[in-house]
C-alpha atoms as a PDB file:
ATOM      1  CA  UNK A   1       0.000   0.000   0.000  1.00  0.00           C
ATOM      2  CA  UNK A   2       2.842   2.255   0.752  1.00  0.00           C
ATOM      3  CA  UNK A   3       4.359   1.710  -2.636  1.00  0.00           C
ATOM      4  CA  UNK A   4       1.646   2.980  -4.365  1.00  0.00           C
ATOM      5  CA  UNK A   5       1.097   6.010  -2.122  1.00  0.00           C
ATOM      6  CA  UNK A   6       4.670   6.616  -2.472  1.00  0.00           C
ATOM      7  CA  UNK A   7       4.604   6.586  -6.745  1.00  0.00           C
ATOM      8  CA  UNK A   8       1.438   8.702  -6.752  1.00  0.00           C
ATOM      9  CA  UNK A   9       3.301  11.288  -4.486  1.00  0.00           C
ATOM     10  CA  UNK A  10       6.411  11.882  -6.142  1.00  0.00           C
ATOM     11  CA  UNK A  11       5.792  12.681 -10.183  1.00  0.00           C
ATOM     12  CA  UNK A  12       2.531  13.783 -11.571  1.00  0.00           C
ATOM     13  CA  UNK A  13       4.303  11.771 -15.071  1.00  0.00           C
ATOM     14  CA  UNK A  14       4.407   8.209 -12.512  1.00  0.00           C
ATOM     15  CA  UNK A  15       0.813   8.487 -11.869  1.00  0.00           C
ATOM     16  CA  UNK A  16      -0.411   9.203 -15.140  1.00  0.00           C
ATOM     17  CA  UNK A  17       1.967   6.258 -16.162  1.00  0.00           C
ATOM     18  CA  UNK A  18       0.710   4.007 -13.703  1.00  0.00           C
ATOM     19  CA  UNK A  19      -2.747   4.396 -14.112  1.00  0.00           C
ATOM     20  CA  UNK A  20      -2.498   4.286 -18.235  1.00  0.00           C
ATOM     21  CA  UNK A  21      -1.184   0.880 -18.152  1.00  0.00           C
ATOM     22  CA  UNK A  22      -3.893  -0.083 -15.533  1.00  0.00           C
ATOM     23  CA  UNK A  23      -6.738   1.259 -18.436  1.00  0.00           C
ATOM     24  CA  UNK A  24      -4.055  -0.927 -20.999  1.00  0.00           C
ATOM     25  CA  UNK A  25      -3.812  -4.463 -19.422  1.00  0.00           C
ATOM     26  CA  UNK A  26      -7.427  -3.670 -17.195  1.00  0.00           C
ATOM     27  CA  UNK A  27      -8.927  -5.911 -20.350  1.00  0.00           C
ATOM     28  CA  UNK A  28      -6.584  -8.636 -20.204  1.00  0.00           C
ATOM     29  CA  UNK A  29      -6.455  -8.704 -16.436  1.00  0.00           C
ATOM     30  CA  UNK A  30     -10.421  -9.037 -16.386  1.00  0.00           C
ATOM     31  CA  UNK A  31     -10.096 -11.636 -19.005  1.00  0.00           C
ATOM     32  CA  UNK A  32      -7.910 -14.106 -17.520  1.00  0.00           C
ATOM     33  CA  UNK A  33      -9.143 -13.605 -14.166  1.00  0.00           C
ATOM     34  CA  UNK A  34     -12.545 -14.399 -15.653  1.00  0.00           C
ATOM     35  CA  UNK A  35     -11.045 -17.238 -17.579  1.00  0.00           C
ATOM     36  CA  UNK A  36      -9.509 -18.397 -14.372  1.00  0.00           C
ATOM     37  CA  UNK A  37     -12.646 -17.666 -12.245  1.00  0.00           C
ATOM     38  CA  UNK A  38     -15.557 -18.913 -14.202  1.00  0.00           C
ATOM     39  CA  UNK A  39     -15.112 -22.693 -13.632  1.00  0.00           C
ATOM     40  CA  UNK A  40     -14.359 -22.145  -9.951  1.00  0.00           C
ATOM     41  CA  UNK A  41     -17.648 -20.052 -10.346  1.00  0.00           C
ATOM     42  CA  UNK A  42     -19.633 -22.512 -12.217  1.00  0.00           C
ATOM     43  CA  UNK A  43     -18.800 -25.634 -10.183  1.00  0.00           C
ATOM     44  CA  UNK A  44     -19.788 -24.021  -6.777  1.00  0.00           C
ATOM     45  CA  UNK A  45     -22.991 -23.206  -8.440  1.00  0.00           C
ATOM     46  CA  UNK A  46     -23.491 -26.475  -9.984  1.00  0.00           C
ATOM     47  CA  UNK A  47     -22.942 -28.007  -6.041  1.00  0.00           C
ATOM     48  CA  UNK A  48     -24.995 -25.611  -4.459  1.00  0.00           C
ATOM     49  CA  UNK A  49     -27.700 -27.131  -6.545  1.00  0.00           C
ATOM     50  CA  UNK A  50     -26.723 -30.392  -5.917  1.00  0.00           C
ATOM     51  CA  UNK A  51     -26.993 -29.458  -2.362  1.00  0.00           C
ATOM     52  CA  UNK A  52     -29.872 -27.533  -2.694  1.00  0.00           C
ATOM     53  CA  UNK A  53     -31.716 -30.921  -4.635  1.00  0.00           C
ATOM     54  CA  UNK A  54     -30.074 -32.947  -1.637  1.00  0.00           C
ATOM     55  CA  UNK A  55     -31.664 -30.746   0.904  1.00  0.00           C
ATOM     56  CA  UNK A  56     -34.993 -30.786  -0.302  1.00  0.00           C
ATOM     57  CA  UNK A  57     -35.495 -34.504  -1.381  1.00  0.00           C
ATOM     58  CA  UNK A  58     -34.585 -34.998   2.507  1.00  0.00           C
ATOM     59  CA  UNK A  59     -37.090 -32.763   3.825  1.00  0.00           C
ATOM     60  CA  UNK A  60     -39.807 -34.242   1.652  1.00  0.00           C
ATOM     61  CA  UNK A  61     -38.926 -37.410   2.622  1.00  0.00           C
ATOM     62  CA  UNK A  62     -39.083 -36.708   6.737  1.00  0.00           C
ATOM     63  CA  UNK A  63     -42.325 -34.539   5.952  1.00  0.00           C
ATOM     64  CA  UNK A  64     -43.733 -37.795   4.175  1.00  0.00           C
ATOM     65  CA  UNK A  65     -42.910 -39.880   7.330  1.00  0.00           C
ATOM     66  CA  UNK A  66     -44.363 -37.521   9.329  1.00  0.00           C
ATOM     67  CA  UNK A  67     -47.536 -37.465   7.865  1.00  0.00           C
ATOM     68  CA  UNK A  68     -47.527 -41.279   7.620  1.00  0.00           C
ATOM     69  CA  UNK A  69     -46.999 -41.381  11.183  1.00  0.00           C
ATOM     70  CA  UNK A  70     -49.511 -39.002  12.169  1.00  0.00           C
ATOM     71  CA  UNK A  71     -51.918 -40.382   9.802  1.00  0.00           C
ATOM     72  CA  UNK A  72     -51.396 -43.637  11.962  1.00  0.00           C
ATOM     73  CA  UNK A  73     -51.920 -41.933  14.787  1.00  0.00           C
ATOM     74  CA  UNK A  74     -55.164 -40.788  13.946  1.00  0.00           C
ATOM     75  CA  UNK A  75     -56.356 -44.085  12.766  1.00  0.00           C
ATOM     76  CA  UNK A  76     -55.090 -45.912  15.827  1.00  0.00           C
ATOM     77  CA  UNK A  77     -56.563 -42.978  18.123  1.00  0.00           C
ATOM     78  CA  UNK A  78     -60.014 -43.559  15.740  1.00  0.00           C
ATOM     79  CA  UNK A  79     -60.032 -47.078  16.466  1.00  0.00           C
ATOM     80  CA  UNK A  80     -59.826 -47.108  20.145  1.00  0.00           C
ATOM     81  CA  UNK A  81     -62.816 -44.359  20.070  1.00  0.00           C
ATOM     82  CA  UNK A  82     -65.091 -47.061  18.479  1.00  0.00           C
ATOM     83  CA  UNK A  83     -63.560 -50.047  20.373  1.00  0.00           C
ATOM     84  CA  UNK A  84     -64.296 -47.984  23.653  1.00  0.00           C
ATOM     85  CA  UNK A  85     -68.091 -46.587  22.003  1.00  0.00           C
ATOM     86  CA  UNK A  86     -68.661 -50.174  21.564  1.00  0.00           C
ATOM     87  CA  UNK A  87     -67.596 -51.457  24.694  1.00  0.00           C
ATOM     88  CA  UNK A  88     -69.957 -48.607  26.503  1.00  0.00           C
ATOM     89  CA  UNK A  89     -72.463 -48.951  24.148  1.00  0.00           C
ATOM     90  CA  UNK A  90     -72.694 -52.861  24.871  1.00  0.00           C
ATOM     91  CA  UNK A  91     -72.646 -52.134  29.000  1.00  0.00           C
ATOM     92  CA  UNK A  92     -75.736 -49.849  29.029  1.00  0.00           C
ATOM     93  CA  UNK A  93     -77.607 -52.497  26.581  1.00  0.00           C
ATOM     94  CA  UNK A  94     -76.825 -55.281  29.285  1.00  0.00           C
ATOM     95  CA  UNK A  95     -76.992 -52.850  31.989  1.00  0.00           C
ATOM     96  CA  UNK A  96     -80.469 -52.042  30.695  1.00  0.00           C
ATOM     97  CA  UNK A  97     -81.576 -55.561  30.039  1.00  0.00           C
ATOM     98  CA  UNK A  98     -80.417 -56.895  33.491  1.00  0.00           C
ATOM     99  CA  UNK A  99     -82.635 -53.813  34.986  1.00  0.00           C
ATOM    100  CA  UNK A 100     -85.778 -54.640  33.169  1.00  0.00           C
END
């Protein structure tokens, strides 16, 4: 940082040298850093989506269970309703035939 304080400070001639060839090789600079930066670019894209596809075939598959285990739930919570409606249901009939 100091070395390009120190140019800039000295000769007005430096500077203006300086930054022409930084407008000269800016083009090639960007290009090869491009060239040299788009496949690192591209293949962390292409994993993030492999990721990202990862991510969410897991989550729809513990959302699945989850609903298959609730849904269980319910039907094993909706069968002991009607076992126990059917158990009271057949103590008041005997209940009311052993009173009559």
């Amino acid at each position: 940082m100091a070395l390009i304080e120190d140019m800039f400070k000295g000769n007005l001639a430096v500077g203006l040298a300086v930054g022409a060839g930084a407008v000269m090789f800016a083009p090639t600079v960007i290009q090869t850093m491009g060239s040299i930066l788009r496949p690192a670019a591209k293949a962390m894209i292409k994993r993030s989506m492999v990721f990202y596809r990862e991510t969410l075939s897991e989550i729809g598959e513990m959302a699945s269970d989850l609903v298959a285990e609730a849904r269980a739930e319910l039907d094993q919570e909706a069968r002991a309703d009607r076992e126990a409606a059917t158990k009271a249901g057949a103590e008041a009939a005997e209940e009311h035939h052993v009173t009559a």
